[in-house]
Protein backbone atom coordinates (compact mmCIF):
# COMPACT_ATOMS: atom_id res chain seq x y z
CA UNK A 1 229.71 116.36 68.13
CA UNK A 2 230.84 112.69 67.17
CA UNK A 3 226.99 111.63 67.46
CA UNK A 4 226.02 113.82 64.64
CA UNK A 5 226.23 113.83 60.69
CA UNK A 6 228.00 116.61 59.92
CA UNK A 7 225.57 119.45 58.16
CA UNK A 8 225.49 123.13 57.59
CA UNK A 9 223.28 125.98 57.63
CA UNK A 10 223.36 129.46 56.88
CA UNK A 11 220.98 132.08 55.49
CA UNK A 12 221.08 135.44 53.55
CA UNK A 13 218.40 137.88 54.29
CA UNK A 14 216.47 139.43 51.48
CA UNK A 15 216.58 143.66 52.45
CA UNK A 16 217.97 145.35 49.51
CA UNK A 17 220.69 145.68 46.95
CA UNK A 18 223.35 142.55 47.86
CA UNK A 19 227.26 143.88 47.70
CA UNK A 20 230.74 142.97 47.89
CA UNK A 21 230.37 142.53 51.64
CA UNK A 22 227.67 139.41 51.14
CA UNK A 23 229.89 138.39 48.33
CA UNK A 24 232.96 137.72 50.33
CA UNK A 25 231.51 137.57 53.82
CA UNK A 26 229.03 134.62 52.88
CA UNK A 27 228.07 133.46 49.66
CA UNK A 28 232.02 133.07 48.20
CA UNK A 29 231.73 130.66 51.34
CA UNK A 30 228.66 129.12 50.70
CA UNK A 31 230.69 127.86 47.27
CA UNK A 32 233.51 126.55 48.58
CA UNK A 33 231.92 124.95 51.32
CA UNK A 34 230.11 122.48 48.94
CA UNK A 35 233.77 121.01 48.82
CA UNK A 36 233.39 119.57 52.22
CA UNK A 37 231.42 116.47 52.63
CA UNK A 38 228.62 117.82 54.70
CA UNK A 39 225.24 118.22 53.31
CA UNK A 40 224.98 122.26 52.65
CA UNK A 41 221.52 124.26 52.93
CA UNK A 42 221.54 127.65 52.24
CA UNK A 43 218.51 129.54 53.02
CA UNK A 44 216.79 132.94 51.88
CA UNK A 45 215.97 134.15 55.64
CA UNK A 46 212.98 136.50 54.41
CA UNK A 47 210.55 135.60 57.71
CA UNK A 48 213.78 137.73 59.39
CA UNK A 49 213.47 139.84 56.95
CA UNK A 50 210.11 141.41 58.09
CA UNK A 51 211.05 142.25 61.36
CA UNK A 52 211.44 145.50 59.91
CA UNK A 53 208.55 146.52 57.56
CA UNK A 54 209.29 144.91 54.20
CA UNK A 55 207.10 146.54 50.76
CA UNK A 56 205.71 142.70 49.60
CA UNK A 57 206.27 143.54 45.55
CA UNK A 58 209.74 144.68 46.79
CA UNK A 59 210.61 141.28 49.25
CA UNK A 60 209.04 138.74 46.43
CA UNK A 61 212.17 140.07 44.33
CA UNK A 62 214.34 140.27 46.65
CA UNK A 63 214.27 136.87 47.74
CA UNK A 64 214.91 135.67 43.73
CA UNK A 65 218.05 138.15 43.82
CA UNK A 66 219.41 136.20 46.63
CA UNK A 67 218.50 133.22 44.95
CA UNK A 68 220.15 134.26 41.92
CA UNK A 69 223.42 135.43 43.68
CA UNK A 70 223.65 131.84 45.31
CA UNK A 71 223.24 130.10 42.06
CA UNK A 72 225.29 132.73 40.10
CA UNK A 73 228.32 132.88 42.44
CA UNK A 74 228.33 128.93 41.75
CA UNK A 75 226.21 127.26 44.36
CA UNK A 76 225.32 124.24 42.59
CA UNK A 77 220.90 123.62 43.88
CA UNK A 78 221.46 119.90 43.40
CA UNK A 79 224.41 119.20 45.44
CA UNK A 80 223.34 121.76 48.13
CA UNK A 81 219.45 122.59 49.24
CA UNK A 82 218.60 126.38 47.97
CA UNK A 83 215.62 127.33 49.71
CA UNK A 84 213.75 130.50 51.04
CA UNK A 85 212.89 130.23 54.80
CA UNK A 86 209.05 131.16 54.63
CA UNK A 87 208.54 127.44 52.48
CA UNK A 88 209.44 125.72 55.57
CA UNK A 89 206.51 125.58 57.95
CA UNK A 90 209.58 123.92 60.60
CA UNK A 91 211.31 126.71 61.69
CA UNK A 92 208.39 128.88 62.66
CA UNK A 93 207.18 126.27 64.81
CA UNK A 94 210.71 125.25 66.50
CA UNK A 95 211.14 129.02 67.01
CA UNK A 96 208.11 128.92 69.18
CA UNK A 97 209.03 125.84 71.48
CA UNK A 98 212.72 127.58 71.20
CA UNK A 99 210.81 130.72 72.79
CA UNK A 100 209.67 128.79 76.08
CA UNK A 101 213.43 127.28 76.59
CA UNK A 102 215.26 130.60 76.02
CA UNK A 103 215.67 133.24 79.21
CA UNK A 104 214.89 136.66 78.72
CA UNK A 105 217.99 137.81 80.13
CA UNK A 106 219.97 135.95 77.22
CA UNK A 107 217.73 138.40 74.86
CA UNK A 108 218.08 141.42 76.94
CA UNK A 109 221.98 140.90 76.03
CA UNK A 110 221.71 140.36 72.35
CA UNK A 111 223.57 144.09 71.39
CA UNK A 112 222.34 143.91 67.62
CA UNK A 113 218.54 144.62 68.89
CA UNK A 114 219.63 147.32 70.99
CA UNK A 115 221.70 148.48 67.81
CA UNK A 116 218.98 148.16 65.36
CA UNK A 117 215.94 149.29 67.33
CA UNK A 118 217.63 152.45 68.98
CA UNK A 119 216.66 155.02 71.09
CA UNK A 120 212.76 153.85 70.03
CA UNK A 121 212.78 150.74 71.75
CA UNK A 122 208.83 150.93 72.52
CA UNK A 123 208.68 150.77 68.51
CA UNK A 124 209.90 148.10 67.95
CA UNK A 125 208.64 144.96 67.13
CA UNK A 126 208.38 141.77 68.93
CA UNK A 127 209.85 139.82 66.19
CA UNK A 128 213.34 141.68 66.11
CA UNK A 129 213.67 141.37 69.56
CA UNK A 130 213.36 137.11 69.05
CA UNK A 131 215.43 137.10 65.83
CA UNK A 132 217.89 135.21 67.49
CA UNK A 133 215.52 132.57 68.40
CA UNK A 134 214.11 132.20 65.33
CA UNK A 135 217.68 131.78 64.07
CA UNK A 136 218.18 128.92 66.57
CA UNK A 137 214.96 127.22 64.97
CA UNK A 138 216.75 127.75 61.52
CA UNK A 139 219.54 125.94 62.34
CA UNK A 140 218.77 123.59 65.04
CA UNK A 141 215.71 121.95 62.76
CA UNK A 142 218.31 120.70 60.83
CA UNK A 143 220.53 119.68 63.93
CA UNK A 144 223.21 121.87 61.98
CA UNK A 145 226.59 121.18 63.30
CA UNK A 146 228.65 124.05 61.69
CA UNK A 147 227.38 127.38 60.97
CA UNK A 148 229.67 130.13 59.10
CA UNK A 149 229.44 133.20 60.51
CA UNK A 150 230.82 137.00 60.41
CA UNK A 151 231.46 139.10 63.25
CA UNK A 152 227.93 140.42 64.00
CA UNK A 153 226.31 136.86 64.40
CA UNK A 154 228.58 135.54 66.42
CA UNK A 155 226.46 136.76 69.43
CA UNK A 156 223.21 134.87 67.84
CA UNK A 157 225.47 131.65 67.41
CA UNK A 158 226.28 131.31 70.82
CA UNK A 159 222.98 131.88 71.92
CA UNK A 160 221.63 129.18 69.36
CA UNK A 161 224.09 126.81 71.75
CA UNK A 162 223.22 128.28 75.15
CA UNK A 163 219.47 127.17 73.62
CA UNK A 164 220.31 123.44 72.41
CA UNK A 165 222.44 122.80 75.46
CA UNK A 166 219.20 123.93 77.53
CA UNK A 167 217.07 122.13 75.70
CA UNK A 168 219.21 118.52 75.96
CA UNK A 169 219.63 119.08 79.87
CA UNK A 170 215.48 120.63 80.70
CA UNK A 171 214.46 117.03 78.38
CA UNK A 172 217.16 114.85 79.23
CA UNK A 173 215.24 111.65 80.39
CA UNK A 174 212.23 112.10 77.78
CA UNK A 175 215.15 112.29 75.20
CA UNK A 176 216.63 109.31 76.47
CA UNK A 177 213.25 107.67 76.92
CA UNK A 178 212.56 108.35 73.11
CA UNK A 179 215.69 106.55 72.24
CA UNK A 180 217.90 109.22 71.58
CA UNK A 181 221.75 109.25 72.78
CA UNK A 182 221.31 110.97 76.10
CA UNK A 183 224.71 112.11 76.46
CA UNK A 184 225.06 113.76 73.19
CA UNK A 185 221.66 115.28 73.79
CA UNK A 186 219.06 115.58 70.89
CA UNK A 187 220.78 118.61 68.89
CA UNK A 188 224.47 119.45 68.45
CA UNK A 189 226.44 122.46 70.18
CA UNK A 190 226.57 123.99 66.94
CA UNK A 191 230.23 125.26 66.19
CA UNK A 192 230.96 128.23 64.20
CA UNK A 193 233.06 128.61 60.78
CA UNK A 194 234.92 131.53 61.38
CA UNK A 195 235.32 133.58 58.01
CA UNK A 196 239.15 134.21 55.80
CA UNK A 197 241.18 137.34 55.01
CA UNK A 198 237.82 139.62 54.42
CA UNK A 199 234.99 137.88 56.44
CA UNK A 200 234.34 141.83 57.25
CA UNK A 201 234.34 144.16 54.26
CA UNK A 202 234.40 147.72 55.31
CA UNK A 203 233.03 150.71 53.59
CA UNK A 204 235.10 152.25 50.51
CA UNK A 205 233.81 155.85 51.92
CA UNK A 206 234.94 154.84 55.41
CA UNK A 207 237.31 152.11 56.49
CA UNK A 208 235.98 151.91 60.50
CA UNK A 209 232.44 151.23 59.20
CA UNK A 210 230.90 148.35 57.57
CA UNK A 211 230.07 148.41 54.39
CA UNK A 212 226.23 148.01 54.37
CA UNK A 213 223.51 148.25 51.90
CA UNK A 214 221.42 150.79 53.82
CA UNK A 215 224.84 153.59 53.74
CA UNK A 216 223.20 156.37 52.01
CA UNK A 217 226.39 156.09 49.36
CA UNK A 218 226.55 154.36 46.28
CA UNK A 219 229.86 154.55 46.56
CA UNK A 220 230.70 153.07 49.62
CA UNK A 221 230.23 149.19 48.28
CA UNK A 222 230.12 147.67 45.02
CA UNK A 223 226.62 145.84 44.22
CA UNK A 224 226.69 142.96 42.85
CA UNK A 225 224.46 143.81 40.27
CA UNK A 226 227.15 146.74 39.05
CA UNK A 227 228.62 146.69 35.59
CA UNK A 228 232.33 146.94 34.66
CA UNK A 229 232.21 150.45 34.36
CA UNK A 230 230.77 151.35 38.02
CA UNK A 231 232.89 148.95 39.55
CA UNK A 232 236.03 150.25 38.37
CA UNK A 233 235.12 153.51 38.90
CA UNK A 234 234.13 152.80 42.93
CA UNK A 235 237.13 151.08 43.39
CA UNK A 236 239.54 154.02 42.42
CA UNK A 237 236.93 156.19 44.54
CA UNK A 238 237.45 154.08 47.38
CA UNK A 239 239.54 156.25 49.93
CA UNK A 240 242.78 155.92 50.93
CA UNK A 241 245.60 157.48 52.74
CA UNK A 242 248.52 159.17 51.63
CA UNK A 243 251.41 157.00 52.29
CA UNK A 244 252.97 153.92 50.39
CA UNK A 245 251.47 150.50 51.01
CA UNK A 246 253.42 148.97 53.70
CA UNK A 247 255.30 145.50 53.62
CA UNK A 248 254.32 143.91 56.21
CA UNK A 249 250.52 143.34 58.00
CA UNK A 250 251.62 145.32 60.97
CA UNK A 251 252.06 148.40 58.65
CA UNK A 252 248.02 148.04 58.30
CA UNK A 253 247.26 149.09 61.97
CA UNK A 254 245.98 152.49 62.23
CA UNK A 255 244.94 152.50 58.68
CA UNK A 256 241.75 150.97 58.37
CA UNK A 257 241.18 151.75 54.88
CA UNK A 258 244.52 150.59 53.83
CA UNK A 259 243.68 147.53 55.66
CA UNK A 260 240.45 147.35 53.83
CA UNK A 261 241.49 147.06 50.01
CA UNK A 262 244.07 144.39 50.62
CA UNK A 263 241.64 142.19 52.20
CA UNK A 264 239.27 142.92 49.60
CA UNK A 265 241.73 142.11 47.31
CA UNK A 266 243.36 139.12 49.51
CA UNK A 267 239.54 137.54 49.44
CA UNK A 268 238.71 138.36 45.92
CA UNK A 269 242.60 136.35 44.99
CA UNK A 270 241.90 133.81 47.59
CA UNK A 271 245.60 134.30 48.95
CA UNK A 272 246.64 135.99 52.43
CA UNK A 273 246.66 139.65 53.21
CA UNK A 274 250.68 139.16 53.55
CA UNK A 275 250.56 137.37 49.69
CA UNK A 276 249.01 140.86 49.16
CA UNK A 277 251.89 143.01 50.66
CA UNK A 278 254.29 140.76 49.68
CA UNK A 279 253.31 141.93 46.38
CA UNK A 280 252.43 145.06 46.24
CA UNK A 281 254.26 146.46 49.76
CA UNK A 282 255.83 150.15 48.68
CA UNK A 283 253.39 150.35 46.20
CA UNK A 284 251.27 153.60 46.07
CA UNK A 285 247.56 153.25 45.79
CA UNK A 286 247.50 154.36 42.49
CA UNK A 287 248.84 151.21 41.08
CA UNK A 288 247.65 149.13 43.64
CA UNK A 289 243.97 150.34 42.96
CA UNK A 290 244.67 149.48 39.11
CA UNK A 291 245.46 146.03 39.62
CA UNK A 292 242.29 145.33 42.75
CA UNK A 293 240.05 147.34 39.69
CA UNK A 294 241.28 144.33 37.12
CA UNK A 295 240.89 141.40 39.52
CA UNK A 296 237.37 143.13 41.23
CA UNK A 297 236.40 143.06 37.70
CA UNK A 298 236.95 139.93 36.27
CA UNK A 299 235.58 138.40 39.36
CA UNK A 300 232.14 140.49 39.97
CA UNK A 301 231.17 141.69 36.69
CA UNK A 302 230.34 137.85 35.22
CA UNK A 303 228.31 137.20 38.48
CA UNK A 304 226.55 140.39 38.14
CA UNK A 305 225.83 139.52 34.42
CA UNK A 306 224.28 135.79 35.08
CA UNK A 307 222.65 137.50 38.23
CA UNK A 308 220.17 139.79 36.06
CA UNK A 309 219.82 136.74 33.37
CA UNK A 310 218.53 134.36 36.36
CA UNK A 311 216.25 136.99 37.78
CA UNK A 312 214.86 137.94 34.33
CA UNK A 313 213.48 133.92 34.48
CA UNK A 314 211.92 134.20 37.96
CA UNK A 315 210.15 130.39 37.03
CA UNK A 316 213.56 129.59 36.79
CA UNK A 317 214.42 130.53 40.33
CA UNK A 318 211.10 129.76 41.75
CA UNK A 319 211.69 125.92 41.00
CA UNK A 320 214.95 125.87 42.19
CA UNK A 321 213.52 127.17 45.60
CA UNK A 322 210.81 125.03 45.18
CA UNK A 323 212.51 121.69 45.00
CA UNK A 324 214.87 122.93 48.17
CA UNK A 325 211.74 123.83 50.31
CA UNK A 326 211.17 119.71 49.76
CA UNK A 327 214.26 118.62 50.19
CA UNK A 328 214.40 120.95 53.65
CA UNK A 329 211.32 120.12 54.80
CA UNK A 330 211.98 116.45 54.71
CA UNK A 331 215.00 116.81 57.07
CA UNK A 332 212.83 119.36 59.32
CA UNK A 333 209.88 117.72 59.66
CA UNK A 334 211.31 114.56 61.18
CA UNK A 335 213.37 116.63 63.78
CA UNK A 336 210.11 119.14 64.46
CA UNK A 337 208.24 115.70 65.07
CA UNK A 338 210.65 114.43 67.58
CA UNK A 339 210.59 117.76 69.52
CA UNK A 340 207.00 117.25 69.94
CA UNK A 341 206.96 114.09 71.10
CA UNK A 342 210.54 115.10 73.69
CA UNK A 343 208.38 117.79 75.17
CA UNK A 344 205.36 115.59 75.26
CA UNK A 345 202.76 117.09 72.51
CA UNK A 346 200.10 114.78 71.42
CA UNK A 347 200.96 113.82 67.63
CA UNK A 348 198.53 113.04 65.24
CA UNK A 349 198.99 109.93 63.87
CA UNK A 350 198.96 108.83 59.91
CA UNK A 351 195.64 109.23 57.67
CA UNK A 352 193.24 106.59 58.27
CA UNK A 353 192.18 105.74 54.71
CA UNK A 354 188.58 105.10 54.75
CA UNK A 355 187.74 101.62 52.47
């Protein structure tokens, strides 16, 4: 990994109403990760977005809600690259050359397609089955050496380096012969940021299940786009179980929605789930639910307001994405350009001008 500048990439898909869940599980990430000195690009993933039938009014507004969480939550477009996928001609084409270097056995393993086409298999369409390539493209055209990710990509992540690592030893000696580092390969063994105290929110309805924007409940996550009001009111909604709050993290086992709230609350505080109990251990839920309603509050309810300001200005938005699609495409383009040339595509050269 020494051989590379250190960069990261990670992308937010545009398919409905973003909660709590994206909140703490990405883009509260995405913020602090802009500390680091690494050059951040955080991308609006909406060509993965239509591998499932997307209504186009309904996507174009999506993907400037996304936008606006990332620059609401504090993702500053300047210092990081804020872009939306589709802008960047790169990763479509990468995912293609990606295609001919991945094995269809590593797809036939990738358990989220069998989890999100179902029993109708037949029906389903070509591009959900390669979303993991196409995630490869999106972070390997950037030569992306960390990636955060949450429990359900970790699958795609490690096929991302099962396809880099292929790809260095199938084009070793052209990669060499085009003056790249042949031991390091052309593109980093991406490694993965593993997520803090809540990198997987569960549902307020029902701690053993994730909470997700397609659960059929309002009240099983908190939107980002909810008021005071409906926030407080989910949160004391959010089930529970009878008995005190333990002091200790091994009390938590067996009681997933017990569990749940303190790491919501851990995350939201940015302290440990045993900062939590240390706290609040012996507590009843009552009081504890009070005091995760206050801090759920003051944290969402700002980021929800400058949310609907940001998406009320879509020109707003639409330059910011704009001005990243550049600033992406200029580190893309060169890598895309030096693919071609390792597998051994004929390039076309610059403009002749004619005098």
């Amino acid at each position: 990994m020494t051989a590379f500048k250190e960069l990261v990439f990670s992308g937010v898909q545009p398919t409905g109403n973003l909660h709590l869940g994206n909140y703490l599980g990405a883009i509260k990430r995405f913020v602090e990760m802009q500390a680091r000195d690494a050059q951040c690009l955080y991308c609006v993933v909406d060509l993965h977005a239509i591998t499932l039938w997307q209504d186009p009014a309904a996507l174009k507004g999506q993907i400037r809600e996304v936008t606006a969480a990332f620059l609401a939550a504090g993702i500053d477009p300047k210092r990081s690259i804020v872009f939306n996928q589709s802008q960047v001609p790169q990763h479509a084409q990468l995912a293609w050359i990606f295609n001919c270097v991945a094995r269809l056995g590593w797809l036939n393993r990738m358990t989220q397609f069998k989890d999100k086409a179902g029993k109708d298999r037949e029906n389903a369409s070509i591009g959900l089955y390669a979303y993991p390539v196409l995630m490869a493209a999106d972070i390997l055209a950037y030569r992306a050496t960390h990636v955060p990710v949450g429990e359900d990509q970790k699958q795609h992540l490690e096929l991302t380096r099962d396809i880099a690592q292929k790809f260095n030893n199938d084009f070793s000696q052209s990669i060499a012969a085009h003056g790249h580092d042949e031991g390091a390969g052309f593109f980093p063994v991406t490694e993965p940021l593993i997520g803090g105290p809540a990198a997987r929110v569960m549902s307020l309805r029902d701690g053993t299940k994730k909470m997700s924007k397609s659960d059929a409940s309002d009240n099983s996550r908190i939107n980002l786009t909810d008021d005071a009001d409906v926030i407080a009111a989910k949160v004391r909604k959010a089930k529970t179980d009878p008995d005190a709050l333990p002091s200790e993290v091994a009390g938590l086992g067996g009681r997933p929605e017990a569990d749940n709230l303190v790491g919501i609350f851990a995350a939201l505080k940015d302290v440990s789930r045993e900062d939590v109990l240390r706290d609040y251990g012996g507590a009843q839920f009552s009081q504890f639910k009070g005091a995760l309603v206050e801090l759920a509050v003051e944290t969402l309810a700002p980021l929800g307001a400058e949310m609907k300001r940001l998406v009320a200005d879509p020109a707003e938005i639409d330059a910011v994405l704009a001005d990243g699609a550049e600033r992406a495409e200029a580190i893309a383009a060169p890598t895309l350009d030096a693919v071609k040339d390792i597998v051994g595509f004929v390039r076309r050269g610059p403009r002749l001008t004619m005098v």
